[in-house]
Protein backbone atom coordinates (compact mmCIF):
# COMPACT_ATOMS: atom_id res chain seq x y z
CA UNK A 1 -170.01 -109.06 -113.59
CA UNK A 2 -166.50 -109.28 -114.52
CA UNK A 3 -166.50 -112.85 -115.12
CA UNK A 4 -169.52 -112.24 -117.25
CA UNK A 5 -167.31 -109.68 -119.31
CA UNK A 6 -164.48 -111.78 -119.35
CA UNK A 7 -166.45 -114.69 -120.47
CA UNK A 8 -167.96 -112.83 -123.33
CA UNK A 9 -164.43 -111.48 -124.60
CA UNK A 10 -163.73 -115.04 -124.89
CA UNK A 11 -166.92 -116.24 -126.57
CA UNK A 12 -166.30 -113.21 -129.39
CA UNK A 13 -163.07 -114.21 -130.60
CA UNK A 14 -164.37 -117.72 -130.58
CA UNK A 15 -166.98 -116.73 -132.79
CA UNK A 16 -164.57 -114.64 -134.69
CA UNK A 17 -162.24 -117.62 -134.82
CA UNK A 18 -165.29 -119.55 -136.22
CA UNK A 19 -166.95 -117.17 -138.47
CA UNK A 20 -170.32 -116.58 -136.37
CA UNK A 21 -170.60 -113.16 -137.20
CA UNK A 22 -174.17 -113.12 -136.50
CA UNK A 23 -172.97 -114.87 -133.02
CA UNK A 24 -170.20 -112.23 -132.72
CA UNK A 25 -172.79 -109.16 -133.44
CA UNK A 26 -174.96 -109.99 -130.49
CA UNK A 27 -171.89 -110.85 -128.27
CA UNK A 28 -170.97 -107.63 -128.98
CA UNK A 29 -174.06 -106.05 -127.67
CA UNK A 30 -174.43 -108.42 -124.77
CA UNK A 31 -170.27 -106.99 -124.27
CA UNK A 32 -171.43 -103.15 -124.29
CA UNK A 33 -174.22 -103.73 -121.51
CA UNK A 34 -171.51 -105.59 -119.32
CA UNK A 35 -169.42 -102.74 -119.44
CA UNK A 36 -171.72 -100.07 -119.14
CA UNK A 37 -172.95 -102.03 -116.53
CA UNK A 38 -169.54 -102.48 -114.74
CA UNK A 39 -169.04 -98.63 -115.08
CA UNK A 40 -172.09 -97.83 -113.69
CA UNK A 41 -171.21 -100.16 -110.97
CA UNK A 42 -167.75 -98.15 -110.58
CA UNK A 43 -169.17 -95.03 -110.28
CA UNK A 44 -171.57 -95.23 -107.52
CA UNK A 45 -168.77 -97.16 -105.73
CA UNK A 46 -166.96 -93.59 -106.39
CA UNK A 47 -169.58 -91.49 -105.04
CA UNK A 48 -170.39 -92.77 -101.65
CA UNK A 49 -170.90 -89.91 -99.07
CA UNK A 50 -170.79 -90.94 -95.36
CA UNK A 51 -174.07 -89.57 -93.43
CA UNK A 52 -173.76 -88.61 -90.03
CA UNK A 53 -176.81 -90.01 -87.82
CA UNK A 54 -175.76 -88.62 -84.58
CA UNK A 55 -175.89 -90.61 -81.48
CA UNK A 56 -179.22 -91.71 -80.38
CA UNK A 57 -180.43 -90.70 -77.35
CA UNK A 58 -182.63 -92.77 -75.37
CA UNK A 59 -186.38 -91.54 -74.47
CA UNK A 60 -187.97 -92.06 -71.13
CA UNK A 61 -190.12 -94.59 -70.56
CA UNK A 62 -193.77 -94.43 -71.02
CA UNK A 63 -195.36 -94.77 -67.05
CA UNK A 64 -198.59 -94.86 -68.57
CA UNK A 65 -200.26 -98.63 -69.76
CA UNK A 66 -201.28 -99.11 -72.83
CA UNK A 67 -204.98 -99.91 -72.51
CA UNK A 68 -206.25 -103.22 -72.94
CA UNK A 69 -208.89 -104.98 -75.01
């Protein structure tokens, strides 16, 4: 996603550079989803909890058969 981001800084001042403004306009909102998108990305990253599960304990067996067809 970076890479994306990166890439689409790039393409904008190209278009700039160029005079696409229509170009630049919808880099621009292609830009704003990358980012939101990275920072949505950064905050979970910020927010992970650790769970405890406990150890498992093992169950006795079954002596009984299951029955058959």
């Amino acid at each position: 996603m970076v890479e994306i981001r990166d890439n689409l800084i790039a393409r904008i001042a190209e278009a700039e550079r160029e005079g696409w403004l229509g170009e630049v306009e919808g880099l621009r909102v292609s830009l704003a989803g990358a980012e939101d998108k990275l920072a949505r990305i950064d905050r979970r990253r910020d927010h992970r909890t650790v769970v405890d599960l406990g150890i498992p304990t093992p169950q006795p067996a079954s002596t009984a058969l299951p029955p058959r067809p």
